[in-house]
N, C-alpha and C. Protein backbone atom coordinates (compact mmCIF):
# COMPACT_ATOMS: atom_id res chain seq x y z
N UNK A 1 164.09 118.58 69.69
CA UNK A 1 162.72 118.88 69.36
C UNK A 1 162.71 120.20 68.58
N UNK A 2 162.03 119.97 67.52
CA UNK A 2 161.83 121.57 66.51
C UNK A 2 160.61 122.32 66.96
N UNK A 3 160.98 123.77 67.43
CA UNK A 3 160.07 124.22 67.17
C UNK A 3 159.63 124.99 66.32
N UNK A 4 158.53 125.45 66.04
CA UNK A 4 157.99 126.06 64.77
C UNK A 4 158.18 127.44 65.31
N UNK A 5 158.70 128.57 64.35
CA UNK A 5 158.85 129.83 64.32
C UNK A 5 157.52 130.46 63.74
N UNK A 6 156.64 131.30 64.18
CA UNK A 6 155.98 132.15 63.53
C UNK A 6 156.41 133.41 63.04
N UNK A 7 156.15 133.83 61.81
CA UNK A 7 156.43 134.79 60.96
C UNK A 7 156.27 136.61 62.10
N UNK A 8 156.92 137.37 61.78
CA UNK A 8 156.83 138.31 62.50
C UNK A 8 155.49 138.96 62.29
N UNK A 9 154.90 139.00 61.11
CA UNK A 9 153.90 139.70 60.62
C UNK A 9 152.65 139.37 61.02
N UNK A 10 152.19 138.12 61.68
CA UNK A 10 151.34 137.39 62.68
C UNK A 10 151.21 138.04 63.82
N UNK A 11 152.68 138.22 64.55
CA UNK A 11 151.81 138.69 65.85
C UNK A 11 152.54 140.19 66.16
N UNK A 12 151.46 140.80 66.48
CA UNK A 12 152.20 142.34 66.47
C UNK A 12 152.68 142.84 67.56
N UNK A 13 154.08 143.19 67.67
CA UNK A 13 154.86 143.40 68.86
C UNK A 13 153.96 144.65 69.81
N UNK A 14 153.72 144.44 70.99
CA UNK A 14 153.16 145.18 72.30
C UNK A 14 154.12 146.16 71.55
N UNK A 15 153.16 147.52 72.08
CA UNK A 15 153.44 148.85 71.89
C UNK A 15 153.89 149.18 73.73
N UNK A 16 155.17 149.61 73.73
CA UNK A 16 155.66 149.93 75.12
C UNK A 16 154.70 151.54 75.73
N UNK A 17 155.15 150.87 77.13
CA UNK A 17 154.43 151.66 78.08
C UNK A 17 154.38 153.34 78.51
N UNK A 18 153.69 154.21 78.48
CA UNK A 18 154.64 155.48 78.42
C UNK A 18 154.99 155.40 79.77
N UNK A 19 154.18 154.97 80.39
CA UNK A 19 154.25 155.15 82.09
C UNK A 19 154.04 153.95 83.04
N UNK A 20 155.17 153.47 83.86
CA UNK A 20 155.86 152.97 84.01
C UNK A 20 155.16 152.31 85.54
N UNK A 21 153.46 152.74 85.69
CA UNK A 21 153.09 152.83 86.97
C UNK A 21 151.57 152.79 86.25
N UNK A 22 151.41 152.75 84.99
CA UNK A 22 150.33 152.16 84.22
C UNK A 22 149.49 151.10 84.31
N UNK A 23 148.34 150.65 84.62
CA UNK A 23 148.19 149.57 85.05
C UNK A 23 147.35 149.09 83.19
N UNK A 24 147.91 147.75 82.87
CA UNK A 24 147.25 147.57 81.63
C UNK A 24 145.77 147.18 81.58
N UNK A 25 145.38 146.58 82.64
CA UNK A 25 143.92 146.20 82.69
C UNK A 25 143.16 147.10 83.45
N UNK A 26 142.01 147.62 83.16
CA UNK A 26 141.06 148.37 83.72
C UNK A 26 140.45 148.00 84.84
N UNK A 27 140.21 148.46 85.51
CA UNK A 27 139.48 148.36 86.24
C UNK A 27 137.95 147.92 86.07
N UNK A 28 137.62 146.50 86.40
CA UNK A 28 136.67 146.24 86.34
C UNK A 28 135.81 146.35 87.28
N UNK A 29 134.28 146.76 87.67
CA UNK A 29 133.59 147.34 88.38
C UNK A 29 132.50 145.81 88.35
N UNK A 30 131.98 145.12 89.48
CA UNK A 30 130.99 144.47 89.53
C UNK A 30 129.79 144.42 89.61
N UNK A 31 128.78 145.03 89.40
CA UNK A 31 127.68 144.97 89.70
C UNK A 31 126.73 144.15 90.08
N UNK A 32 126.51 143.83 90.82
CA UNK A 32 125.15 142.45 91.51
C UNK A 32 123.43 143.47 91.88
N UNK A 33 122.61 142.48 91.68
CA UNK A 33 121.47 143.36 92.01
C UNK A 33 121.33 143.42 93.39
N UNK A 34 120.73 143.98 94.65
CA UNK A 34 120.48 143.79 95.77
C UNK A 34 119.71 142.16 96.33
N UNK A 35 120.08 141.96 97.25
CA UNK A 35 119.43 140.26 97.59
C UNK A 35 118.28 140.75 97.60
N UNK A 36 117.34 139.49 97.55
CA UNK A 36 115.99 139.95 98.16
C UNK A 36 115.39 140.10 99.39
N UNK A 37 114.32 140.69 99.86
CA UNK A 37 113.88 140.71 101.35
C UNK A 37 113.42 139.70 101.44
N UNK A 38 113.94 139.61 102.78
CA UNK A 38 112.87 138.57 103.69
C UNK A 38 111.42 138.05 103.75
N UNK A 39 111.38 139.95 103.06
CA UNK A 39 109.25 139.78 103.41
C UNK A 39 109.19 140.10 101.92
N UNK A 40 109.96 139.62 100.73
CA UNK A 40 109.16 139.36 99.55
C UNK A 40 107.91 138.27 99.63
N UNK A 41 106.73 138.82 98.53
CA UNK A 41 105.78 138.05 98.50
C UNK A 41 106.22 136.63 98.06
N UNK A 42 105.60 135.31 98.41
CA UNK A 42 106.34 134.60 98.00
C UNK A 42 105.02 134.11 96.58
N UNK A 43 105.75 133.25 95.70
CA UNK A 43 104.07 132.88 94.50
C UNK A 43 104.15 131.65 94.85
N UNK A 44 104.03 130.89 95.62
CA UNK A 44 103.83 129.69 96.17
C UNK A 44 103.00 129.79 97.83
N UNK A 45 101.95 128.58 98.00
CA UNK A 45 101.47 129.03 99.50
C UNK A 45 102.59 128.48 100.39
N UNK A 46 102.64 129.09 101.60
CA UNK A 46 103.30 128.82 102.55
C UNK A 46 102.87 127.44 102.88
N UNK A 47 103.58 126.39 103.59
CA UNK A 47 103.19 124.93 104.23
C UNK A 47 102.60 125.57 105.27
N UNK A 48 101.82 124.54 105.80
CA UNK A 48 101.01 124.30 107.00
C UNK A 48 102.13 123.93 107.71
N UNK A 49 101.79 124.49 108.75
CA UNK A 49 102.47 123.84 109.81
C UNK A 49 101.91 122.82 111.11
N UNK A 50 102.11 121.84 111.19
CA UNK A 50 101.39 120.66 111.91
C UNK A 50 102.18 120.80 113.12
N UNK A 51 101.37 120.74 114.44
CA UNK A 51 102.14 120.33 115.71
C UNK A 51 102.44 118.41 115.33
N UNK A 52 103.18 118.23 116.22
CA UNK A 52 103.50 116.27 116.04
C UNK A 52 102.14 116.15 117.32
N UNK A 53 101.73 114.87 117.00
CA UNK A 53 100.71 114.44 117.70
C UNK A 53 101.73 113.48 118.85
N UNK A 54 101.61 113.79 119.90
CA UNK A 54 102.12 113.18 121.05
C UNK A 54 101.29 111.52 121.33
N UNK A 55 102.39 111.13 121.26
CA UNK A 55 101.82 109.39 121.34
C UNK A 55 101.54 108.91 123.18
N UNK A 56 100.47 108.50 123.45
CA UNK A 56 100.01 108.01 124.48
C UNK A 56 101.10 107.20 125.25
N UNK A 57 101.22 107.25 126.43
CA UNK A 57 102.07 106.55 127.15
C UNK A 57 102.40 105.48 127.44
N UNK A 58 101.15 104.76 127.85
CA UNK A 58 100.81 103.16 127.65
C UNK A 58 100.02 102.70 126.40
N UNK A 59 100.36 102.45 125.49
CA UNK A 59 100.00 102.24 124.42
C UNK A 59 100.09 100.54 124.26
N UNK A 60 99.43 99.85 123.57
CA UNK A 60 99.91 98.24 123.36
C UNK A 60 99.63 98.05 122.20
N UNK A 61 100.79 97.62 121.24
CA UNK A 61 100.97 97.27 120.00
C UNK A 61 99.38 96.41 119.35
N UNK A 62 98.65 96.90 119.12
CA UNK A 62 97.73 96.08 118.24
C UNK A 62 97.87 96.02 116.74
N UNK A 63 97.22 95.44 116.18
CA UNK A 63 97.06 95.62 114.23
C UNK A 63 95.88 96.50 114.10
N UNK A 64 96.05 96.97 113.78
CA UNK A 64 94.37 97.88 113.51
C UNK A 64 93.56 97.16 112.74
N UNK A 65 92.31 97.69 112.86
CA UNK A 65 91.01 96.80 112.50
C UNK A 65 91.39 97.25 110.86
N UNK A 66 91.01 95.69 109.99
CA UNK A 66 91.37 96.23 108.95
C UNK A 66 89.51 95.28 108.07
N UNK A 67 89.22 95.98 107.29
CA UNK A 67 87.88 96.00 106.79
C UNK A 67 88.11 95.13 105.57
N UNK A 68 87.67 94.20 105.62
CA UNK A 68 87.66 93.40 104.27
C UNK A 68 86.44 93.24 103.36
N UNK A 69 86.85 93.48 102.04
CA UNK A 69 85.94 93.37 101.10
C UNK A 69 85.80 91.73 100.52
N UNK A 70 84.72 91.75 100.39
CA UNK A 70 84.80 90.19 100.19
C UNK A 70 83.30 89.99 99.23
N UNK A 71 83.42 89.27 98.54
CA UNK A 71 82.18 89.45 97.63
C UNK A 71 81.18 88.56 98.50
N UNK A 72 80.02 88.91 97.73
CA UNK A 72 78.83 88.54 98.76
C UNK A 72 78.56 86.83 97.99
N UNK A 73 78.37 85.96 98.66
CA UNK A 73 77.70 84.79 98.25
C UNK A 73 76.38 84.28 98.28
N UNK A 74 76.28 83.60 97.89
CA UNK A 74 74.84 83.44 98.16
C UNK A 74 74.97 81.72 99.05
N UNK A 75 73.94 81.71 100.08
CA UNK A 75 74.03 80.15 101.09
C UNK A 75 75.03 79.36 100.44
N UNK A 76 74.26 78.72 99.49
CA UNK A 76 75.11 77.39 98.31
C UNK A 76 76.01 77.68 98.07
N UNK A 77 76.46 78.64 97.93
CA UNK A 77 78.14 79.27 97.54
C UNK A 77 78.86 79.55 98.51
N UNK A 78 78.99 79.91 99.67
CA UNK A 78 79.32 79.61 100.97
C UNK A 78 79.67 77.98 101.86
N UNK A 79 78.64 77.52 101.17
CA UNK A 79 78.47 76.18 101.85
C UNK A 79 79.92 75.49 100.98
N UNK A 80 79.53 75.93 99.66
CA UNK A 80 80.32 74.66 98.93
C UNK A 80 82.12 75.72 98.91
N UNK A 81 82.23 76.65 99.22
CA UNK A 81 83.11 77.06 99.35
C UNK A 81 84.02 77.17 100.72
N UNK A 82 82.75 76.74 101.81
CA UNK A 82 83.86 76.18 103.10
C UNK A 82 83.97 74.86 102.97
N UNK A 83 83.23 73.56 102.48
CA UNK A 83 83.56 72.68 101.93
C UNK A 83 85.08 72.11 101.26
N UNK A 84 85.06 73.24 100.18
CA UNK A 84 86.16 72.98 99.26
C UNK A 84 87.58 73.56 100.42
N UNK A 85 87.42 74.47 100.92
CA UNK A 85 88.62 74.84 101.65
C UNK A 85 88.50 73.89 102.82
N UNK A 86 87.87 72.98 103.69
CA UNK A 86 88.16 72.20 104.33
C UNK A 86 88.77 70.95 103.94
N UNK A 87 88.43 70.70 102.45
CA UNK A 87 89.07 69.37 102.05
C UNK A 87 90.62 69.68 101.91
N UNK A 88 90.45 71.32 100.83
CA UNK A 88 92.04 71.20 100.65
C UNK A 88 93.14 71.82 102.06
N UNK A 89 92.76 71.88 102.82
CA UNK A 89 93.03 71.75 104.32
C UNK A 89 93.69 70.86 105.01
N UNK A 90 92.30 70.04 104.82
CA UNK A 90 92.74 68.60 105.18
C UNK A 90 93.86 67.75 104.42
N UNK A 91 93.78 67.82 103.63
CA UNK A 91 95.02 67.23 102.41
C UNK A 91 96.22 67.87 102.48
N UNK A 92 95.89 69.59 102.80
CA UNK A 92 97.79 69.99 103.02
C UNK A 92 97.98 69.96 104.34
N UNK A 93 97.16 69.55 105.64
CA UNK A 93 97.88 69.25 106.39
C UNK A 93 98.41 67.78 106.98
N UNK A 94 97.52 66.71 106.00
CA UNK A 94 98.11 65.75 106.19
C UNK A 94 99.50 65.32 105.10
N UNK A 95 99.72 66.30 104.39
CA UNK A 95 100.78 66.56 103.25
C UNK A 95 102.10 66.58 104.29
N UNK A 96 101.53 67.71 105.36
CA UNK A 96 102.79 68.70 106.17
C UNK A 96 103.00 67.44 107.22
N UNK A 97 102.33 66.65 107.46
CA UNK A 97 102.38 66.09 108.31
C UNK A 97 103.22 65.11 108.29
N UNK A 98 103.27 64.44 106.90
CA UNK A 98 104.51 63.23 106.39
C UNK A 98 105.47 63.70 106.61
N UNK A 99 105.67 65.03 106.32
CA UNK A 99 107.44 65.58 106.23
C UNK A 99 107.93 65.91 108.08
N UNK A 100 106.80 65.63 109.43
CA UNK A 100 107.44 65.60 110.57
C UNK A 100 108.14 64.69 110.56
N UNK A 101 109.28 65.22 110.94
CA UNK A 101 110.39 63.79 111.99
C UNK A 101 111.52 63.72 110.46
N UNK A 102 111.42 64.44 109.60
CA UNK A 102 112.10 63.88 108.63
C UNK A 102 113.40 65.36 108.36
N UNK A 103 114.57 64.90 108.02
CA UNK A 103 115.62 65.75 107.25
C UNK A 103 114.55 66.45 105.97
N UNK A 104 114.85 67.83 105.77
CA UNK A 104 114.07 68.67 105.10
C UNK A 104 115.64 69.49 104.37
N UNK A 105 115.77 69.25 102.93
CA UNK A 105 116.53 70.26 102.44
C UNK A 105 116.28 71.82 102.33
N UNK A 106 116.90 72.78 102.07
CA UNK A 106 115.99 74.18 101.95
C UNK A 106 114.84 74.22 101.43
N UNK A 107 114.82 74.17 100.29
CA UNK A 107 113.95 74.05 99.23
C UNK A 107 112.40 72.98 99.86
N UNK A 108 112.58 72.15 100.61
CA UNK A 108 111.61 71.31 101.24
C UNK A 108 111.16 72.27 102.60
N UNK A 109 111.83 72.87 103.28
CA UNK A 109 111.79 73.90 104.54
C UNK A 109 111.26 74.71 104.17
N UNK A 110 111.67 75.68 103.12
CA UNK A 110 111.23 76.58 102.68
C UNK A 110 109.57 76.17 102.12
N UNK A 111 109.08 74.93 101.26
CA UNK A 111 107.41 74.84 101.24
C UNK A 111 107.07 74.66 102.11
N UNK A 112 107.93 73.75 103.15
CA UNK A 112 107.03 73.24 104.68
C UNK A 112 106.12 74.47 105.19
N UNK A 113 107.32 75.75 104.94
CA UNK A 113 106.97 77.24 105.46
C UNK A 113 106.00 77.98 105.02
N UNK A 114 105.89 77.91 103.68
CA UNK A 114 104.71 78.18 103.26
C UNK A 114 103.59 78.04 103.18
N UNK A 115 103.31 76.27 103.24
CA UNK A 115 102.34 75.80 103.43
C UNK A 115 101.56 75.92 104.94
N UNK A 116 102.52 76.06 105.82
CA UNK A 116 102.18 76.49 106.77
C UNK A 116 101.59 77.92 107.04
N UNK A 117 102.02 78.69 106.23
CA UNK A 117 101.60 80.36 106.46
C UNK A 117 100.18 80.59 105.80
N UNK A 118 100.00 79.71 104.45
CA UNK A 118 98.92 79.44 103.56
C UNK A 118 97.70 78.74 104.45
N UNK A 119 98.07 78.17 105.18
CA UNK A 119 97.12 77.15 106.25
C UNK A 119 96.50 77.96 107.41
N UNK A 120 97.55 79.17 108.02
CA UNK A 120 97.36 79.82 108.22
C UNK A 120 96.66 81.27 108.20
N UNK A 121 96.99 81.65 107.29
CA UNK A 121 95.87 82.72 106.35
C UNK A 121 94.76 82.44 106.09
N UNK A 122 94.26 81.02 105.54
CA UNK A 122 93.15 80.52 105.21
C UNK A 122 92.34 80.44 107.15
N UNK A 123 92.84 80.19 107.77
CA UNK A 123 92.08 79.84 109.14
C UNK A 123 91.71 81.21 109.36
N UNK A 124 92.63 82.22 109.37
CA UNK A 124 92.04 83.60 109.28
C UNK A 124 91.16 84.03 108.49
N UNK A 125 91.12 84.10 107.42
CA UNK A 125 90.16 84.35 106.61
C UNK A 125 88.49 83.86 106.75
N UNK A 126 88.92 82.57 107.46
CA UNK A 126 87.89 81.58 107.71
C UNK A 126 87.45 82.68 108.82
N UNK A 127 87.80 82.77 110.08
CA UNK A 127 87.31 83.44 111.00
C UNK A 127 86.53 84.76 110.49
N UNK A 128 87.60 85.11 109.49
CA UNK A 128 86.82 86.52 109.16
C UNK A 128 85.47 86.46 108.11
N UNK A 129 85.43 85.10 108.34
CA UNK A 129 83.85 85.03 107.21
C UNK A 129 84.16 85.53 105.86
N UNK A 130 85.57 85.14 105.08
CA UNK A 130 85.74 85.52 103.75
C UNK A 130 86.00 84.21 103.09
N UNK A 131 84.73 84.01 102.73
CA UNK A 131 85.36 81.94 102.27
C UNK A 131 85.36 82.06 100.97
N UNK A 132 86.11 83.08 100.49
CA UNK A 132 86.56 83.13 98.95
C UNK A 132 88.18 83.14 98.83
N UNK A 133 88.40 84.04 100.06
CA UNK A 133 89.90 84.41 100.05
C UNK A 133 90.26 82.68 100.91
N UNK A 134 89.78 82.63 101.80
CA UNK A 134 90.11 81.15 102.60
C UNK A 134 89.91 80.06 101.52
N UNK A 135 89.28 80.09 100.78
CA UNK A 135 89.16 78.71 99.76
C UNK A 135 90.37 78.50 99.05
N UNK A 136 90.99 79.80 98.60
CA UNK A 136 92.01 80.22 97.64
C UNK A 136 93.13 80.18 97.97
N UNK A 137 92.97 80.68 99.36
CA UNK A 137 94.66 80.33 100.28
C UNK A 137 95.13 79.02 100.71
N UNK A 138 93.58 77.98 100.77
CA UNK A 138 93.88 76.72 101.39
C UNK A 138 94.07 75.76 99.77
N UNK A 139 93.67 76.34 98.77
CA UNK A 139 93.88 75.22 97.66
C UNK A 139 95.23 75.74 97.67
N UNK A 140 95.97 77.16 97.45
CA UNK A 140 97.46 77.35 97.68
C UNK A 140 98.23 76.14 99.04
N UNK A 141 97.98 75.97 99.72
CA UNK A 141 98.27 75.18 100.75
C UNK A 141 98.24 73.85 100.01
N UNK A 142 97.26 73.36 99.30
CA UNK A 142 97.19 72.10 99.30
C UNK A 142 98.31 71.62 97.83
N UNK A 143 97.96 72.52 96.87
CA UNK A 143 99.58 72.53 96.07
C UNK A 143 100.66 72.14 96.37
N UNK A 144 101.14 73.29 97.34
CA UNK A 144 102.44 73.45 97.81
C UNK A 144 102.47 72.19 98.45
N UNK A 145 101.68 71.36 99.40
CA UNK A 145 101.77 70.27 99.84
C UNK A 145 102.31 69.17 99.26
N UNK A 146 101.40 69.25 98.17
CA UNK A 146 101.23 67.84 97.46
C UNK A 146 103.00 67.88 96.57
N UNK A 147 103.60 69.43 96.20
CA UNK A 147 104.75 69.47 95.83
C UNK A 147 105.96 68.76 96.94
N UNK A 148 105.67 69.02 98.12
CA UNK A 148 106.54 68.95 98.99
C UNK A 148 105.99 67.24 99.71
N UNK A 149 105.75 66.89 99.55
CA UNK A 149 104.68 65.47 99.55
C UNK A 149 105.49 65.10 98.42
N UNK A 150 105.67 65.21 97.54
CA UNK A 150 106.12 64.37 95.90
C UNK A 150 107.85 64.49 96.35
N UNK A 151 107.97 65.40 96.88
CA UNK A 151 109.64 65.86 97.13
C UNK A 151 110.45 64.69 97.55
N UNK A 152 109.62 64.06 98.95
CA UNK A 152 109.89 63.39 99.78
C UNK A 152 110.33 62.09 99.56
């Protein structure tokens, strides 16, 4: 392997030491500013501090009351809207009803399931006097039916 020689005139030979106990690098000195105090002002507010609210002893899992908005109808629109969700009701559960007693692939299990949860929701809704959301969940029901009905 060659190596390359540099010319003498490049690098200039160290000038020797007079003293022999010389140290070549100085002494460098560090300076840092002091930390800050404790009781600097801070420019942000301090957090609140919250006690934890201690949870009751006997407690029983409920859902909390939950408030539904539901648009207002008028009689005739009510009427014909528990109407329409009773028919498509009736149709997805006599949909769900063909597929008892029968081998169900996933895909057939999986609508059975839905249609069932949709059938479900809608009966709730019904209770809760929202026969907009119940009309809507039970024509979802009656879809999924009639899909899983055609499957078969």
């Amino acid at each position: 392997m060659l190596r390359p020689s540099l010319p003498s005139t490049i690098l200039p030979s160290p000038a020797p030491l007079t003293d022999a106990s010389a140290d070549p690098v100085p002494d460098l000195k560090l300076e840092l500013p002091p930390p800050p105090s404790a009781l600097t002002a801070r420019s942000e507010p301090a957090r609140p501090r919250v006690a934890p609210v201690a949870a009751p002893e006997n407690t029983v899992s409920r859902k909390p009351e939950v408030h539904v908005i539901a648009p207002q109808l008028t009689p005739a629109e009510t009427t014909s809207a528990r109407q329409q969700m009773l028919a498509s009701l009736n149709v997805a559960e006599k949909n769900l009803a063909r597929s008892q007693g029968k081998r169900l692939n996933t895909t057939q299990a999986d609508l059975a399931a839905k249609v069932k949860g949709f059938i479900g929701d809608a009966r709730t809704a019904e209770h809760d006097g929202d026969w907009t959301r119940a009309r809507s969940l039970a024509t979802k029901a009656q879809v999924l039916s009639e899909e899983l009905a055609a499957s078969l």
